[in-house]
Each structure stands twice: as structure tokens, then as C-alpha cells.
Protein backbone atom coordinates (compact mmCIF):
# COMPACT_ATOMS: atom_id res chain seq x y z
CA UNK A 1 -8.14 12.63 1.54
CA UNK A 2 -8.12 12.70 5.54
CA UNK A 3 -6.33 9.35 5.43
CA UNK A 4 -3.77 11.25 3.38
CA UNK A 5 -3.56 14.14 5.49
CA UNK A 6 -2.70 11.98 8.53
CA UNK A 7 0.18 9.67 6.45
CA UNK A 8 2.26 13.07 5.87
CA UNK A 9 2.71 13.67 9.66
CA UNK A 10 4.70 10.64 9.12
CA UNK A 11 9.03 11.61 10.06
CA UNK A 12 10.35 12.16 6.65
CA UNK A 13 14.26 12.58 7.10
CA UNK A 14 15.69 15.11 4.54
CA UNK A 15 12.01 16.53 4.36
CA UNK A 16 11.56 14.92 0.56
CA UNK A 17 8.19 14.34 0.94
CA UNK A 18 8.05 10.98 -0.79
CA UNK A 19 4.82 9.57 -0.67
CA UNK A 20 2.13 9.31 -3.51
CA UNK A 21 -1.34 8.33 -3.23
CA UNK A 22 -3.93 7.12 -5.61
CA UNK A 23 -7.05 6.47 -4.57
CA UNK A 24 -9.42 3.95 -6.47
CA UNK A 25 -12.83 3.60 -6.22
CA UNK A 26 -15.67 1.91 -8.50
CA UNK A 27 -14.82 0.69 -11.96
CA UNK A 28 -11.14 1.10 -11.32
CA UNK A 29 -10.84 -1.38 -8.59
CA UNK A 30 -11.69 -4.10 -11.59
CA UNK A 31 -9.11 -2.00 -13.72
CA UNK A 32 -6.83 -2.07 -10.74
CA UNK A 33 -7.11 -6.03 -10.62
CA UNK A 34 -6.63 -6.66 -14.44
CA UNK A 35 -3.37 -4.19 -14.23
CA UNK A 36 -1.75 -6.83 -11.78
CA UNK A 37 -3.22 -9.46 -13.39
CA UNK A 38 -2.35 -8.80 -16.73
CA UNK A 39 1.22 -9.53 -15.36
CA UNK A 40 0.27 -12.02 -13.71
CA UNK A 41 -0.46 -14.28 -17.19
CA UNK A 42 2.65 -12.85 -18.74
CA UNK A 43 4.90 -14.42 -15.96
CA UNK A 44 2.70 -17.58 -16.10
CA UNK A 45 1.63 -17.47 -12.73
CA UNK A 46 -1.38 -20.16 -12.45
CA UNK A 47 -4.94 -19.11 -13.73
CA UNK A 48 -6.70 -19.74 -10.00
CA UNK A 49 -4.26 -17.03 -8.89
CA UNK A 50 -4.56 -14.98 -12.04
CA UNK A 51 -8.37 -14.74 -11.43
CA UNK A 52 -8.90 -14.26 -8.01
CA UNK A 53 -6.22 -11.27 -8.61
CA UNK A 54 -8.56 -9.99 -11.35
CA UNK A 55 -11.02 -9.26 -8.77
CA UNK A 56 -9.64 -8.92 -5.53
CA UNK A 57 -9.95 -5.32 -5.37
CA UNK A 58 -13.23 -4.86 -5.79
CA UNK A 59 -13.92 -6.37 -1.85
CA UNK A 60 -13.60 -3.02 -0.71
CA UNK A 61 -15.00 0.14 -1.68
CA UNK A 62 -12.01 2.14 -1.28
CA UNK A 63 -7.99 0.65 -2.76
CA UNK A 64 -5.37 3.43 -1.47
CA UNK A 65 -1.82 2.69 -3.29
CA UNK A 66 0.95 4.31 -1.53
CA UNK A 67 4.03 4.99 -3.42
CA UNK A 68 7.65 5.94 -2.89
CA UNK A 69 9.32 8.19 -4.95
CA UNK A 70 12.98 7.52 -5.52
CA UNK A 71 15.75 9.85 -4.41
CA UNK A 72 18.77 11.14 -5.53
CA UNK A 73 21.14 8.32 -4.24
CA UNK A 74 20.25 4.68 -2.58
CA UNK A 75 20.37 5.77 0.58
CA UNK A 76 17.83 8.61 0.34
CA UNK A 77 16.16 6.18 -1.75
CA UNK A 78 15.90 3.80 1.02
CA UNK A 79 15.01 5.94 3.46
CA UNK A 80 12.13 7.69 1.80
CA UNK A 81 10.66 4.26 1.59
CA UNK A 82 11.02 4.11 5.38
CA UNK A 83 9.38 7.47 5.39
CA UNK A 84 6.52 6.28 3.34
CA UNK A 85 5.75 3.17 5.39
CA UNK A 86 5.55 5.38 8.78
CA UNK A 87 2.88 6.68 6.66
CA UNK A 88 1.09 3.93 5.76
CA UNK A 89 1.33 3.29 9.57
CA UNK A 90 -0.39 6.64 10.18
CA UNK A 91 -3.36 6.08 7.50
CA UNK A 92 -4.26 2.12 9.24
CA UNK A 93 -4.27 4.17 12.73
CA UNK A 94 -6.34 6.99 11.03
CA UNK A 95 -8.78 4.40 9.67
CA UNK A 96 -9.35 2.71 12.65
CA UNK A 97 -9.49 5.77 14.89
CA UNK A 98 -12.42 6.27 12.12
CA UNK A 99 -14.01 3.39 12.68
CA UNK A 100 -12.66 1.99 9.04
CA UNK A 101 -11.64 -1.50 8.66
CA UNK A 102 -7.92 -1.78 6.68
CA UNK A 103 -5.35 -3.89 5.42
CA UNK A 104 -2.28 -3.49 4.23
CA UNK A 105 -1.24 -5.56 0.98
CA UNK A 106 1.97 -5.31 -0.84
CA UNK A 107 1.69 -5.07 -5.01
CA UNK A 108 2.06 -8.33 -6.63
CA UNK A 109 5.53 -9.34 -7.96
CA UNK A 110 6.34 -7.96 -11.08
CA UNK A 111 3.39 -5.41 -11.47
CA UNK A 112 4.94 -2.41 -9.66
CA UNK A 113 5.29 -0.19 -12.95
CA UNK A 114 2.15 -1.22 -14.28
CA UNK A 115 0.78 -0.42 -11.19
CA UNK A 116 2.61 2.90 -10.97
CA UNK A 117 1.35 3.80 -14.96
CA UNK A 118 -2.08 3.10 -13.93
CA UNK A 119 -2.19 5.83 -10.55
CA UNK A 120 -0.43 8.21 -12.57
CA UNK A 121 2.67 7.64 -10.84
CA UNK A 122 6.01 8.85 -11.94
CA UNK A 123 8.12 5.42 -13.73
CA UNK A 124 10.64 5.40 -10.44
CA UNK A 125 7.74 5.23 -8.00
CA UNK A 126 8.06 2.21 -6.03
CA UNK A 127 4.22 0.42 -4.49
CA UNK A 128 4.50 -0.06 -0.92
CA UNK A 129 1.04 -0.47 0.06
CA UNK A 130 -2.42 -1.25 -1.65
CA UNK A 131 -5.15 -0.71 1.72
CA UNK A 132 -7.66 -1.62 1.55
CA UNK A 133 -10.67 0.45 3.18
CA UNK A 134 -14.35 -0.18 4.46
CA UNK A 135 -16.79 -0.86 6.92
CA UNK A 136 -15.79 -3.87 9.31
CA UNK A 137 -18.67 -6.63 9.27
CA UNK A 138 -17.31 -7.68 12.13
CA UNK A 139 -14.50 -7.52 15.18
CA UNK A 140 -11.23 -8.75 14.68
CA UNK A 141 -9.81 -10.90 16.96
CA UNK A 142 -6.88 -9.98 18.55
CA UNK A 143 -3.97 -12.48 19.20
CA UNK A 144 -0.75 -13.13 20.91
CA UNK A 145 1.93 -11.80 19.60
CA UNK A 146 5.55 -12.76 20.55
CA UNK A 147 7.36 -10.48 23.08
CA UNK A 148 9.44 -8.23 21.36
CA UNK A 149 13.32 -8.79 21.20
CA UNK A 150 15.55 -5.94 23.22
CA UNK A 151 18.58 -6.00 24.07
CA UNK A 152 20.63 -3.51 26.22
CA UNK A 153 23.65 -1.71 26.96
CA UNK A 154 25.15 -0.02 30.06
């Protein structure tokens, strides 16, 4: 819930507070797992992937979906999924300012209304992020990243 309470100080244009959360914990992480994967095997992805799927989500304690819900046209649409991602921005800075570990996973192709039926969410709710939380085992190491591309005007 603090994790949620930082993600709405995220800018939310038209103030449509889009964002839904369900958080999973225990026995619903392997429910979680068999939602996505249960699509998986009806779009015939391979078994390997199919399996580890099954049971990905229960290697942390804590899954947070984040959803978006639709607006009233595209655009609004669009830009309360914007709105929702500066919020899953704000809950990986929260957890690390705890001391969580996160990452940010997007819902497997194909399972985004199975996944929205199983958090309760409303059938136009698009999944933006499945974090998932914990306790680090250890540091992550940092790395290069490329210099960022700006370009100016006068």
C-alpha cells in the first residue's frame, strides 16, 4: 500500500486517475502464473516456456500488477497509460528508497484480460507492469548506459 501511495503522485493529465493495483501474495502468485500460462498453451507457445511461466511468480514474495484504465477517446486513452507508467516509475524509486529489490515485467502476450479478470480489474484495463518485490540477495551492478540523444534549437 505505500508503494501505491507513492505511484499516484505520478502527473496524471486530465486528473483521470487511471491506475489500478493488485497486489498478490502467497498462493496467488502460483494462480497468477497458471492465468498467463493457461494462455500460454492455448496459443501453443512451447512447454519450456509454458512452465517456467507457471511459476515465475512465485520468486518473489510480493507481484504488484499495474493497470490502465481506458478513457473516453484514444488519446486520453493513451495518455492515461503514460500516466500510469510515471507511476510505475514512482513505485521502483519507492522500493528502492525502501531498500526493496524490483523489476518491472510486462504481461505476457495475449494474457492481458485474463490477467485483468484475475485482479479484479475492469475488462478495458490494460497490464502495464507486473513488479516484482523483495529483499535483494545481493547488489546490482550498475552499467554503462549510452548518452542520451538531445537535440536543440535556438
Amino acid at each position: 500500500a505505500q508503494l501505491c501511495d507513492v505511484a499516484v503522485w505520478a502527473p496524471n493529465h486530465k486528473l483521470t486517475w487511471p491506475w489500478v493495483f493488485c497486489e498478490v501474495r502467497g498462493a496467488a502468485r502460483k494462480q497468477l502464473g497458471d492465468t498467463c500460462a493457461d494462455v500460454m498453451v492455448a496459443q501453443n507457445e512451447p512447454s519450456p516456456r509454458v512452465q517456467k511461466t507457471r511459476g515465475k511468480f512465485e520468486r518473489a514474495p510480493v507481484v504488484l500488477v499495474v493497470g490502465s484504465e481506458s478513457g473516453d477517446t484514444d488519446l486520453r486513452t493513451a495518455e492515461n497509460r503514460d500516466a500510469v507508467s510515471a507511476a510505475v516509475q514512482n513505485i521502483l524509486l519507492g522500493a528502492t528508497a525502501l531498500g526493496l529489490a524490483s523489476f518491472w515485467s510486462s504481461c505476457p502476450t495475449g494474457a492481458n484480460d485474463s490477467v485483468a479478470r484475475f485482479c479484479g480489474f475492469a475488462g478495458d484495463t490494460t497490464i502495464v507492469a507486473m513488479i516484482y518485490l523483495g529483499w535483494p540477495t545481493d547488489v546490482p551492478k550498475g552499467f554503462e548506459r549510452p548518452a542520451p540523444r538531445i537535440t536543440q534549437r535556438t
